[in-house]
N, C-alpha and C. Protein backbone atom coordinates (compact mmCIF):
# COMPACT_ATOMS: atom_id res chain seq x y z
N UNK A 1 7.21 15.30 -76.35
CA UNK A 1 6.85 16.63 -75.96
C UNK A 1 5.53 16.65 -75.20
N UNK A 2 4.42 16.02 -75.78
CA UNK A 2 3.48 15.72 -75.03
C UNK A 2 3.15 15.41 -73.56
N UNK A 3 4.38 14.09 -73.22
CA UNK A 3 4.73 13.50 -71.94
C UNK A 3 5.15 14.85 -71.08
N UNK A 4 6.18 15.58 -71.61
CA UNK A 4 6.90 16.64 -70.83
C UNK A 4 5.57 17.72 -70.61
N UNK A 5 4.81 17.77 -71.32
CA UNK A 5 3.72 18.93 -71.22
C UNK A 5 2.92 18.56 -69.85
N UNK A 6 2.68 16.94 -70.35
CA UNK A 6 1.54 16.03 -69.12
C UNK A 6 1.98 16.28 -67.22
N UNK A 7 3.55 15.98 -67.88
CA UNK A 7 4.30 15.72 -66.44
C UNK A 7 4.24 17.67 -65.63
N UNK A 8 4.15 18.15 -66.57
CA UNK A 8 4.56 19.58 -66.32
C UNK A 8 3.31 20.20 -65.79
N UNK A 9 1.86 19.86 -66.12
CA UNK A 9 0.98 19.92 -65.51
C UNK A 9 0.50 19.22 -64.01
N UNK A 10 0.58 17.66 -64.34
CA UNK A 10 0.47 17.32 -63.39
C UNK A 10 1.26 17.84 -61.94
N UNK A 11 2.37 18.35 -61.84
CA UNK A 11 3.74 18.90 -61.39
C UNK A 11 2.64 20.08 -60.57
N UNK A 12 2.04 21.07 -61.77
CA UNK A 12 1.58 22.18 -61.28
C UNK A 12 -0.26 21.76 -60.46
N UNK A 13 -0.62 21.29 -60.55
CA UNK A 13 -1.67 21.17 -60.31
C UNK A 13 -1.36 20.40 -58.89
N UNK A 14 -0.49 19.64 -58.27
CA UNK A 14 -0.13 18.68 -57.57
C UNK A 14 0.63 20.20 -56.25
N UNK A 15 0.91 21.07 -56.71
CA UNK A 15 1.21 22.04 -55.97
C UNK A 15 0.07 22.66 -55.83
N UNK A 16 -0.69 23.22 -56.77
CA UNK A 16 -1.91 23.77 -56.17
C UNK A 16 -2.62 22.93 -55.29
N UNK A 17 -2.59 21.43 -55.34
CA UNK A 17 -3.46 20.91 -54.46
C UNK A 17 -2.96 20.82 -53.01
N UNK A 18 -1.38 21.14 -53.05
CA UNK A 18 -1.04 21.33 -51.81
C UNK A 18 -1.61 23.15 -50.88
N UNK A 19 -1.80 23.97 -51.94
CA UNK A 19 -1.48 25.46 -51.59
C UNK A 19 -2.87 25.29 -50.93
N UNK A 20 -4.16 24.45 -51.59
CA UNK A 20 -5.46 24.46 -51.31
C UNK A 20 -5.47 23.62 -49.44
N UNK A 21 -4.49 22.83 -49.10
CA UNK A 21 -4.45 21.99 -48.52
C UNK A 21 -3.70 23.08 -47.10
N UNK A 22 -3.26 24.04 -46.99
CA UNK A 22 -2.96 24.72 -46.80
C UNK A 22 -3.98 25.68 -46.06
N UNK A 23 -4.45 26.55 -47.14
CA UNK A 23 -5.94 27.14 -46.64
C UNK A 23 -7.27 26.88 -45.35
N UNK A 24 -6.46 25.48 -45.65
CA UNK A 24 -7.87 24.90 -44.60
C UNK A 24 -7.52 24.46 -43.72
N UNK A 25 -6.16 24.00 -43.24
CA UNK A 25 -5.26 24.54 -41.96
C UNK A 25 -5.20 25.15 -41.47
N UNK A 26 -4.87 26.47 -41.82
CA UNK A 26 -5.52 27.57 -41.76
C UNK A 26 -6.84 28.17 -41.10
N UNK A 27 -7.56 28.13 -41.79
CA UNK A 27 -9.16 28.08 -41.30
C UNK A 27 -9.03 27.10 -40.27
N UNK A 28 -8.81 26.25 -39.70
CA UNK A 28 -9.04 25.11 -38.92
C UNK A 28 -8.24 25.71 -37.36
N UNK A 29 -7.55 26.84 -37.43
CA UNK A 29 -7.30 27.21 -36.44
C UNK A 29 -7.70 28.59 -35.54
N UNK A 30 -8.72 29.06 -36.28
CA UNK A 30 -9.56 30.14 -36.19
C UNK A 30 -10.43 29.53 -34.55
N UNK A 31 -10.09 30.40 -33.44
CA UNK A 31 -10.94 29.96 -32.22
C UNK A 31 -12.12 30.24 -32.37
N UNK A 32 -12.50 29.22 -31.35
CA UNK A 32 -14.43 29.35 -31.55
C UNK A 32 -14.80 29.67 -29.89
N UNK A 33 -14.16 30.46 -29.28
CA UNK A 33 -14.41 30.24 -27.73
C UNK A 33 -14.67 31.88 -27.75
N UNK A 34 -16.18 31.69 -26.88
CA UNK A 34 -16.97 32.94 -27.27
C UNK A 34 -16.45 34.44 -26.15
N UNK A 35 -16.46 35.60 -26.18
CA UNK A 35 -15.85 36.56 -25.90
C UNK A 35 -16.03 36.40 -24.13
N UNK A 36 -17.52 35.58 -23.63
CA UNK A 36 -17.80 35.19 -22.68
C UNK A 36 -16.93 34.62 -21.89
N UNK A 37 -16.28 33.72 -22.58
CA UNK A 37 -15.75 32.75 -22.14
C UNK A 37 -13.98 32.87 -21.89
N UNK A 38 -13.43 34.12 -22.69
CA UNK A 38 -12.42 34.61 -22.31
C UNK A 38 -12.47 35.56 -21.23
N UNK A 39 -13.27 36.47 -20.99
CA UNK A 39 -13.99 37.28 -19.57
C UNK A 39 -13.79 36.19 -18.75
N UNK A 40 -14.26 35.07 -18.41
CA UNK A 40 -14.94 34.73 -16.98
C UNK A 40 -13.17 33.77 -17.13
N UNK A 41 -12.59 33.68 -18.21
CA UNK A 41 -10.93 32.90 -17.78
C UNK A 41 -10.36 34.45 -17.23
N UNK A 42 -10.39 35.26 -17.75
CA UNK A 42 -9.71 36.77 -16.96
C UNK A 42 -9.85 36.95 -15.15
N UNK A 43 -11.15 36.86 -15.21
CA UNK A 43 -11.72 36.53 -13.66
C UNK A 43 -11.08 35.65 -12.89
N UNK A 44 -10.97 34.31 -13.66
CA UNK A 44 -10.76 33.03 -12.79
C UNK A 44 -9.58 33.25 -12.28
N UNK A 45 -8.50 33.90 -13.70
CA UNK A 45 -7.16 34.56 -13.27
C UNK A 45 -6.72 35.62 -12.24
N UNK A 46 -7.78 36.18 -12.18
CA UNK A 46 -7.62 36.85 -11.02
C UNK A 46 -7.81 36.41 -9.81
N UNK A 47 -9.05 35.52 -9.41
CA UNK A 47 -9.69 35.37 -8.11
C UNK A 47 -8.70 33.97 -7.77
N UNK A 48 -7.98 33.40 -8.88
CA UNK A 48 -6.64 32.31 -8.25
C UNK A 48 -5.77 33.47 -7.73
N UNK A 49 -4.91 34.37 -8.51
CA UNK A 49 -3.91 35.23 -8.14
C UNK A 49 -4.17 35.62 -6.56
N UNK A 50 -5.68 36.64 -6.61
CA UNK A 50 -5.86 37.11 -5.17
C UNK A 50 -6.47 36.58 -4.11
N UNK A 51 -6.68 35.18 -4.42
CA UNK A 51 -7.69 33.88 -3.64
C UNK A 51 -7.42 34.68 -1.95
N UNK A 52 -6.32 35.06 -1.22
CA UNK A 52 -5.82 35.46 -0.05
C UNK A 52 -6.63 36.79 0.50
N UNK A 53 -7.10 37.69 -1.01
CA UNK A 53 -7.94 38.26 -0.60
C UNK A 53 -9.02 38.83 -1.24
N UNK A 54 -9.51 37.20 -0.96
CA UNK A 54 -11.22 37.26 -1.31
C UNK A 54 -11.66 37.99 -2.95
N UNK A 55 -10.86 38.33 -3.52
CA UNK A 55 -11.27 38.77 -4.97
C UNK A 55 -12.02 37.99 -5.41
N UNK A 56 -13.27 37.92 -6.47
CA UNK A 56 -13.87 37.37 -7.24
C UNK A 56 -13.53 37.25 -8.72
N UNK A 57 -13.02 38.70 -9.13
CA UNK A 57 -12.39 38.70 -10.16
C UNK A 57 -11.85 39.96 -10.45
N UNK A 58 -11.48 40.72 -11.38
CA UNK A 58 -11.12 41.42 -12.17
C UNK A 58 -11.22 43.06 -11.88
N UNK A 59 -12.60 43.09 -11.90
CA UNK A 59 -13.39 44.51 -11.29
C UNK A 59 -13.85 44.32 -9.84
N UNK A 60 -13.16 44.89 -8.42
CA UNK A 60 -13.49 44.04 -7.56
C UNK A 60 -14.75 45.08 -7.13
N UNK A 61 -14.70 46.03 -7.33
CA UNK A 61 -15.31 47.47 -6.73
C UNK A 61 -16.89 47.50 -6.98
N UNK A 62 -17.77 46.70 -6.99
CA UNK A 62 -19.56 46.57 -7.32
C UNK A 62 -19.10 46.52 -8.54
N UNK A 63 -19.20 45.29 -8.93
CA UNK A 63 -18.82 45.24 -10.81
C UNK A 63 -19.92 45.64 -11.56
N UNK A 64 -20.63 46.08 -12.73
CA UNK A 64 -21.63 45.97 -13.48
C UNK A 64 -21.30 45.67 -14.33
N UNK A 65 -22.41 44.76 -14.94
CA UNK A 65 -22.35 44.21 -16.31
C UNK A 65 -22.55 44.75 -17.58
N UNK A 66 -21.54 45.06 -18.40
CA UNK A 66 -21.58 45.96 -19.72
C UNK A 66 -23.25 45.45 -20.72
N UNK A 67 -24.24 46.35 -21.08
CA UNK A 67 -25.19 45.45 -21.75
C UNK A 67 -25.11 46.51 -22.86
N UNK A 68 -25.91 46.30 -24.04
CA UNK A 68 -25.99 46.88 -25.01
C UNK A 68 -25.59 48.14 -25.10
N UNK A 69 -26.60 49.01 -24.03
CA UNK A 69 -26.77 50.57 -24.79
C UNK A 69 -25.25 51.10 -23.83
N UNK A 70 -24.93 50.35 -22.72
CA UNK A 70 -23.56 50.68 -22.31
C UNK A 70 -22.33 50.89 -23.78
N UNK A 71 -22.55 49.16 -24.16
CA UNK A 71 -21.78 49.17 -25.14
C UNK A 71 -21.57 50.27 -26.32
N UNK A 72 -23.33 50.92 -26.61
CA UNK A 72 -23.74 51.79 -27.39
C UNK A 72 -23.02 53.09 -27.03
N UNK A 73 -23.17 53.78 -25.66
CA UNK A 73 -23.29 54.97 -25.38
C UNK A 73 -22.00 55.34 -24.65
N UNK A 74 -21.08 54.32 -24.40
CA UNK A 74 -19.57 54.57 -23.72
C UNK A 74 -18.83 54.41 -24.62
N UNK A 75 -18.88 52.99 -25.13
CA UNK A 75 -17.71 52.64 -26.39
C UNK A 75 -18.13 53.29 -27.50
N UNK A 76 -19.46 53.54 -28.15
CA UNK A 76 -19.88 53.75 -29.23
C UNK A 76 -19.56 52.48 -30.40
N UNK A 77 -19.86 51.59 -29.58
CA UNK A 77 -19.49 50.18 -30.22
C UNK A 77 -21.30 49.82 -30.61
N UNK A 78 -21.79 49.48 -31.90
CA UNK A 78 -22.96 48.85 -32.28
C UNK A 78 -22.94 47.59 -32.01
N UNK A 79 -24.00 46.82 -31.09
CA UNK A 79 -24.23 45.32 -30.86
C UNK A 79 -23.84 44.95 -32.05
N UNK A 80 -24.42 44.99 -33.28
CA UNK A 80 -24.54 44.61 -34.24
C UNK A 80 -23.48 43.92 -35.12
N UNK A 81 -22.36 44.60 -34.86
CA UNK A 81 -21.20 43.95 -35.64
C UNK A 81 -20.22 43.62 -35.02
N UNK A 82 -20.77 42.94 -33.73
CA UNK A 82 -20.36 41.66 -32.62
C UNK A 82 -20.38 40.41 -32.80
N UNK A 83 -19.83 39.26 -32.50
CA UNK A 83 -20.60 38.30 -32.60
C UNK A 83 -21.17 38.03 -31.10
N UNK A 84 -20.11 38.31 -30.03
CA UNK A 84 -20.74 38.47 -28.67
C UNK A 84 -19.72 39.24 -27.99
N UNK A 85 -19.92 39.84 -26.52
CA UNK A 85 -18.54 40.38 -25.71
C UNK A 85 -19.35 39.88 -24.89
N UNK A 86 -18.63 40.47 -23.23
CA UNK A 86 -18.60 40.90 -22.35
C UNK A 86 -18.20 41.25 -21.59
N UNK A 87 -18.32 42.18 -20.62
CA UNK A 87 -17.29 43.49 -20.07
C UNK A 87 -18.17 43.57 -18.47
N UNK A 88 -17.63 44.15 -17.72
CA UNK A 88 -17.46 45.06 -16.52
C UNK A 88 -17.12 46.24 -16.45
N UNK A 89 -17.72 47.14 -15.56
CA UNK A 89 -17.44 48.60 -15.36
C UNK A 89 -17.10 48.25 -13.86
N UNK A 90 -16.27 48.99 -12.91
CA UNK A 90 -16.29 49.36 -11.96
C UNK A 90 -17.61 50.34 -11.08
N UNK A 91 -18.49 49.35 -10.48
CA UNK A 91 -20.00 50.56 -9.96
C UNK A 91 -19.88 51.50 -9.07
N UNK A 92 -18.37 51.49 -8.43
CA UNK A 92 -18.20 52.91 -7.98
C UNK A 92 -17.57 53.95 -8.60
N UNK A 93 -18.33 55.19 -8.36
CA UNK A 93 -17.82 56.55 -9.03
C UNK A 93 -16.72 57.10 -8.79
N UNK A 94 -16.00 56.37 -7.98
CA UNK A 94 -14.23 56.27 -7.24
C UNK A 94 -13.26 55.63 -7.92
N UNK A 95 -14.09 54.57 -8.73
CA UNK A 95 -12.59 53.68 -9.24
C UNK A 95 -13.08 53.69 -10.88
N UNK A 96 -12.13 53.92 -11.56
CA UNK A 96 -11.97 53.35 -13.12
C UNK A 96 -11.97 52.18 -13.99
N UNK A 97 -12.04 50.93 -13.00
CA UNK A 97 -11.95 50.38 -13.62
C UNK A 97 -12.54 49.17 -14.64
N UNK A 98 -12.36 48.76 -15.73
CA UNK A 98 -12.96 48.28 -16.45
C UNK A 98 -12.53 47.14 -17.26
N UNK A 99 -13.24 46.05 -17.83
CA UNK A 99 -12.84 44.84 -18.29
C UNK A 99 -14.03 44.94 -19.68
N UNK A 100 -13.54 44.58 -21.21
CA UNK A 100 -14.65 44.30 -21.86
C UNK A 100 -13.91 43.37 -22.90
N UNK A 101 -14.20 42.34 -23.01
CA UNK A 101 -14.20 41.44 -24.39
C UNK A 101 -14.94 41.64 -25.34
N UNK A 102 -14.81 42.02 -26.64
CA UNK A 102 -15.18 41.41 -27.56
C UNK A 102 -15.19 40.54 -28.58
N UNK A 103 -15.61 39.89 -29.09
CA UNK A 103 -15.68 38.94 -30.07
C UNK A 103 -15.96 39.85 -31.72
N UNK A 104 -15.71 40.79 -32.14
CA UNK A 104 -16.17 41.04 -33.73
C UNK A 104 -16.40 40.47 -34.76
N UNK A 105 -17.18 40.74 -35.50
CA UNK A 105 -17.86 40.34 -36.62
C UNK A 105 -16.50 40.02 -37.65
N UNK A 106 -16.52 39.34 -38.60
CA UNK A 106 -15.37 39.37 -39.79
C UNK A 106 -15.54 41.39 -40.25
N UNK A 107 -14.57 41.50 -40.36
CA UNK A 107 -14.11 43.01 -41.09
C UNK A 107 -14.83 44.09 -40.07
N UNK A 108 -14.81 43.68 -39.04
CA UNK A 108 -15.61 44.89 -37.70
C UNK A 108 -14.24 44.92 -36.88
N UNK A 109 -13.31 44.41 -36.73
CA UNK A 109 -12.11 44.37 -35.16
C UNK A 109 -11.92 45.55 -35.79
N UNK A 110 -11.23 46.68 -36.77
CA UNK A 110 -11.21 48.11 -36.37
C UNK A 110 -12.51 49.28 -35.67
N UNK A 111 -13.38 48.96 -36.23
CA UNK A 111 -14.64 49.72 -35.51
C UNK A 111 -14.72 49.05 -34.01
N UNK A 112 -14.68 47.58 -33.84
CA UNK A 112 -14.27 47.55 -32.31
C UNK A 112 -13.20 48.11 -31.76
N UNK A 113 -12.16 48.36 -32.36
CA UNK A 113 -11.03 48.68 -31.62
C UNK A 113 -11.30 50.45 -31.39
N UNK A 114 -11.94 50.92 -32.27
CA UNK A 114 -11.74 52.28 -32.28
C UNK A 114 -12.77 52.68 -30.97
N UNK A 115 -13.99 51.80 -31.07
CA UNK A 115 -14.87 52.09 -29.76
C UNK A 115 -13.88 51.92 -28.41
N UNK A 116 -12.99 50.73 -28.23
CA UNK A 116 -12.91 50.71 -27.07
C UNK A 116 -11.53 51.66 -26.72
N UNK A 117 -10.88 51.99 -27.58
CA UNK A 117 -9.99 53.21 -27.81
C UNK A 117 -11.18 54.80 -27.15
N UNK A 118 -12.17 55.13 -27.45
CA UNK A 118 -13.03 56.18 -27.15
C UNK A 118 -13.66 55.79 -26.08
N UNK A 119 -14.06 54.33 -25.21
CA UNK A 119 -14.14 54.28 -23.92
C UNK A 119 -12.88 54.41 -22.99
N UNK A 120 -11.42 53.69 -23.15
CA UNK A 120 -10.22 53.97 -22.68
C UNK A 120 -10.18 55.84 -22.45
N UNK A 121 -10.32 56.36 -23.55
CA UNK A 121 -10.18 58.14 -23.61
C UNK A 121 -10.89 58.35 -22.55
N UNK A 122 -12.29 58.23 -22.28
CA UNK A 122 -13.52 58.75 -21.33
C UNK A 122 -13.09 58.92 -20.01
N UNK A 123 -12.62 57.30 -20.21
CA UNK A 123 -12.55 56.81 -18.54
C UNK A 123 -10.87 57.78 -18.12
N UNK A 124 -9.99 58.28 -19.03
CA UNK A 124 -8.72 58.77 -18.63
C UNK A 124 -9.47 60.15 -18.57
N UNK A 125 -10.43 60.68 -19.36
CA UNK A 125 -10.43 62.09 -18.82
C UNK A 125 -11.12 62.47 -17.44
N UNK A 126 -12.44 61.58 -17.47
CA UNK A 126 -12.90 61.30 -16.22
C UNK A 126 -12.23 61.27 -15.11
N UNK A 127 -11.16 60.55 -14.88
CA UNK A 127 -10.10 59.84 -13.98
C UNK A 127 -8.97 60.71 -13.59
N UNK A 128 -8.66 61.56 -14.97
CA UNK A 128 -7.34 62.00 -14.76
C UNK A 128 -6.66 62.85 -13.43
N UNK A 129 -7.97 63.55 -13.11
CA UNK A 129 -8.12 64.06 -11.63
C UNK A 129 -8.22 63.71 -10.57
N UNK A 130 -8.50 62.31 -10.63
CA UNK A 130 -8.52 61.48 -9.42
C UNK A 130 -7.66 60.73 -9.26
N UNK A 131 -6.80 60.71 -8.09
CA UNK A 131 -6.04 60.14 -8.29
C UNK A 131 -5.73 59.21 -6.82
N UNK A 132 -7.03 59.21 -6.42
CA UNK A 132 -7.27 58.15 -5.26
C UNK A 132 -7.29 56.76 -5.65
N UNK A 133 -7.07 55.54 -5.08
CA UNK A 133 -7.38 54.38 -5.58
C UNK A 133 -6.57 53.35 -6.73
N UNK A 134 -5.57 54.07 -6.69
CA UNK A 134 -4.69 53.53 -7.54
C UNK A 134 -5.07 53.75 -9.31
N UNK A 135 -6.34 55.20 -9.72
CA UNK A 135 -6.90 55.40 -10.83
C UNK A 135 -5.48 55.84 -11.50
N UNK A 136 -4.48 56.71 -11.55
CA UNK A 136 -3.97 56.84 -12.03
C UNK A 136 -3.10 55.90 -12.72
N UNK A 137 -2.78 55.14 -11.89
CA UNK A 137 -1.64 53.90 -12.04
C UNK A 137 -2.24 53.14 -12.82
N UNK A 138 -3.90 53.10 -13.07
CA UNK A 138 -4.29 51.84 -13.60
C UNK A 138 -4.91 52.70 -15.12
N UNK A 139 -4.91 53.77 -15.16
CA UNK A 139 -5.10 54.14 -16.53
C UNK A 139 -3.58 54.14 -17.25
N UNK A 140 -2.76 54.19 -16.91
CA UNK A 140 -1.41 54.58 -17.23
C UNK A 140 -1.18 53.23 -17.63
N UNK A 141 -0.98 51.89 -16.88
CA UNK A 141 -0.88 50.43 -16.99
C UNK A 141 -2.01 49.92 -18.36
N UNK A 142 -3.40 50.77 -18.21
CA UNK A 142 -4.07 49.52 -18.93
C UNK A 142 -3.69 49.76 -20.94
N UNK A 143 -4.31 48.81 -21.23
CA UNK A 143 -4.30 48.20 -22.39
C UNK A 143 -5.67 48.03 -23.47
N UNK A 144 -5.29 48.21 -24.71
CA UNK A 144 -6.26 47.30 -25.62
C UNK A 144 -5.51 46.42 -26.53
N UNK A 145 -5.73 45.08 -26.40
CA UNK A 145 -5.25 44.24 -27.06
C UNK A 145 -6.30 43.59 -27.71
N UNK A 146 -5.37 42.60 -29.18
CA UNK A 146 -6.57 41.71 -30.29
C UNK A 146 -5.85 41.01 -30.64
N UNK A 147 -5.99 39.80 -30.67
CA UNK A 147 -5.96 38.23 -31.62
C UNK A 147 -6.95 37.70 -32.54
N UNK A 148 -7.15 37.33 -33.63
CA UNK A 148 -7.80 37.40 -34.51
C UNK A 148 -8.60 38.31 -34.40
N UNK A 149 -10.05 37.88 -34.47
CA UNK A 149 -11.21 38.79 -34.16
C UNK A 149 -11.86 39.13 -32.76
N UNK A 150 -10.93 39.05 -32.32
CA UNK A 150 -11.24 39.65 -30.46
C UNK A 150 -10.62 40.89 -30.31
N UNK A 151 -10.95 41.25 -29.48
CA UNK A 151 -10.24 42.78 -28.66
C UNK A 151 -10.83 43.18 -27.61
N UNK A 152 -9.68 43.94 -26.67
CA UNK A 152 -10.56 43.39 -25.14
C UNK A 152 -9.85 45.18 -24.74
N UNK A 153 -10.04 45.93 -24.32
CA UNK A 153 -9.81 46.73 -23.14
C UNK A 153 -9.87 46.21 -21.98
N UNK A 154 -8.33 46.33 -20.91
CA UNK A 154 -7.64 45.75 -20.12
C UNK A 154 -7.16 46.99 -19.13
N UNK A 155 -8.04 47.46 -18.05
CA UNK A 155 -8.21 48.55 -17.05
C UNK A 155 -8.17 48.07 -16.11
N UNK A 156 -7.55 47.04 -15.38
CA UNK A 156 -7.78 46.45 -14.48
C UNK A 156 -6.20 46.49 -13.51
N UNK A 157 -6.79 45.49 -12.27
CA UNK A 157 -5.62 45.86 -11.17
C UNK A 157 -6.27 45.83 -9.77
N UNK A 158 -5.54 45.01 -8.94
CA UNK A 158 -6.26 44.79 -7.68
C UNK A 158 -5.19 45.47 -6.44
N UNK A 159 -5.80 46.35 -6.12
CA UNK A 159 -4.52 46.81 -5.04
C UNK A 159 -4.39 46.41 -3.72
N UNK A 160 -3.19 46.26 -3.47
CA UNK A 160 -3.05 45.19 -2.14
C UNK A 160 -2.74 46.28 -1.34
N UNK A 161 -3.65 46.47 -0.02
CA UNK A 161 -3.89 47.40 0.61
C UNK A 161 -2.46 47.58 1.96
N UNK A 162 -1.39 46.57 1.69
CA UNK A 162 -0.30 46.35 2.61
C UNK A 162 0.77 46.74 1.52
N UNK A 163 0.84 46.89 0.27
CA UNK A 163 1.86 47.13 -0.31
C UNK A 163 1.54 48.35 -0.76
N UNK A 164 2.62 49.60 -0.43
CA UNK A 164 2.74 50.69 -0.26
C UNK A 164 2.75 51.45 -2.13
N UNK A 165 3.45 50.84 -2.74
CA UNK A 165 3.67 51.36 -4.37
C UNK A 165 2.33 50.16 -4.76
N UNK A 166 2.42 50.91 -5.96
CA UNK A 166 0.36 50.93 -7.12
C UNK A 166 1.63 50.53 -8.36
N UNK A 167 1.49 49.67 -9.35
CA UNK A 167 2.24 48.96 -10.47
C UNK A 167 0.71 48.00 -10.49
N UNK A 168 0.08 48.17 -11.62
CA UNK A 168 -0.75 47.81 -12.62
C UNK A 168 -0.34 46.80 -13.88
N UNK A 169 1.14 47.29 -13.67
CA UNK A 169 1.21 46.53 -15.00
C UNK A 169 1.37 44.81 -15.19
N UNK A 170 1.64 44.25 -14.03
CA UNK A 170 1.56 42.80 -13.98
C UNK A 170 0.41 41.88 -13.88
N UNK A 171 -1.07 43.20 -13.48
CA UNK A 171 -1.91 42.56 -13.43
C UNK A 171 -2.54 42.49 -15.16
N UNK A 172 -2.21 43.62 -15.35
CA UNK A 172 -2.60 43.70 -16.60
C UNK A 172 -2.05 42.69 -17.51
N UNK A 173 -0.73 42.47 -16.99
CA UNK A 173 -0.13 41.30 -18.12
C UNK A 173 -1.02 40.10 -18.14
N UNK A 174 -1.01 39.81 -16.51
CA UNK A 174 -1.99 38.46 -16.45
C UNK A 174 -3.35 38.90 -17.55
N UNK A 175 -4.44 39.88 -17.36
CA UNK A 175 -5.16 39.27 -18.36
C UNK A 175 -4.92 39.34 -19.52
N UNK A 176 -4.17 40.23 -20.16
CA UNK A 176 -3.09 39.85 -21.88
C UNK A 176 -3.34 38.49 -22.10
N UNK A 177 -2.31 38.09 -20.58
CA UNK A 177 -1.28 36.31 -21.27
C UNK A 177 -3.05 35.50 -21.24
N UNK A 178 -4.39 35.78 -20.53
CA UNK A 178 -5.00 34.92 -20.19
C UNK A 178 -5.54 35.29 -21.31
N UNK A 179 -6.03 36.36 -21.93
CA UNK A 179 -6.85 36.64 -23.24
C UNK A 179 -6.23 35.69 -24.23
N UNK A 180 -4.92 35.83 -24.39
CA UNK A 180 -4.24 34.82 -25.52
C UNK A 180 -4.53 33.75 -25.19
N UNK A 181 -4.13 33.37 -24.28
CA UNK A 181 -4.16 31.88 -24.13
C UNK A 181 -4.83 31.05 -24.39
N UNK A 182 -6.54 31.93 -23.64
CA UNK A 182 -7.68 31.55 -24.08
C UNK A 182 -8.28 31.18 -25.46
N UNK A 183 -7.84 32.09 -26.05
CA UNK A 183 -8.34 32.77 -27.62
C UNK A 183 -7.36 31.09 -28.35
N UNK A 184 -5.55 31.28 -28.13
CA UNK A 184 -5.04 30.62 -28.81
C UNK A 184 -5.44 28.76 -28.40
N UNK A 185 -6.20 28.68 -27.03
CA UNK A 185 -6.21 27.40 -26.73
C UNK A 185 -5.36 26.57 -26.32
């Protein structure tokens, strides 16, 4: 009875050491590639796509660089429970459009998501009246997407000034598939 008790432990403990073995597989696939660094693959994706015409990246329109109190006072996103982003605005008062990565803190991707959900709103009410520039098409097309602890608002779209119809949504896919890709490695 003893033996059967021994074997019956060992049995269980020999599974827990697998369940533990498990865990850290797990953890071991958590990306470490900083919110930076999925931005400037979004870009690269673009300025290959439109290499024919001259794009740089993403936001082609005087890009600006998203910095804190942007982050603060558009998204209502706090630096603080970031680990890093970075984003683009469109610098003309003509076009909508916008690119922002973030990276969140552990237990912050809903408070990120909800900020960039209340910058998406801004920029559609702002916009909704304009409907020069392909703004409509590209609020209608864009996106917020997240993989682990990232989340990116995806406003983007390069319009080819020879093709007569505005469809956003393929550009937008490209930076989706490039956000994942990035993120998944």
């Amino acid at each position: 009875m003893k033996k059967l008790i021994a074997l019956m432990l060992c049995g269980i403990l020999a599974v827990a050491g697998l369940g533990g073995c498990g865990a850290t597989k797990e953890e071991s696939t958590v990306s470490n590639v900083t919110a930076g660094e999925v931005f400037d693959a979004i870009n690269a994706a673009f300025a290959e796509k439109y290499a024919d015409m001259d794009v740089e990246g993403a936001i082609p329109n005087m890009p600006m660089d998203i910095d804190d109190t942007v982050l603060q006072e558009k998204f209502g996103i706090d630096p603080e429970i970031t680990e890093d982003y970075k984003g683009q605005i469109a610098g003309m008062m003509t076009n909508c459009d916008m690119l922002l990565v973030v990276k969140a803190k552990d237990g912050k991707l809903e408070d990120v998501v909800k900020g960039l959900e209340k910058g998406k709103e801004a920029q559609q009410a702002a916009f909704e009246s304009y409907g020069v520039m392909g703004n409509l098409e590209r609020l209608d097309a864009s996106k917020i997407v997240t993989n682990g602890n990232y989340a990116a608002l995806l406003m983007v779209g390069i319009m080819d000034t020879e093709d007569e119809t505005v469809d956003f949504t393929e550009d937008v896919k490209l930076a989706e598939d490039t956000f994942n890709n990035t993120i998944n490695g």
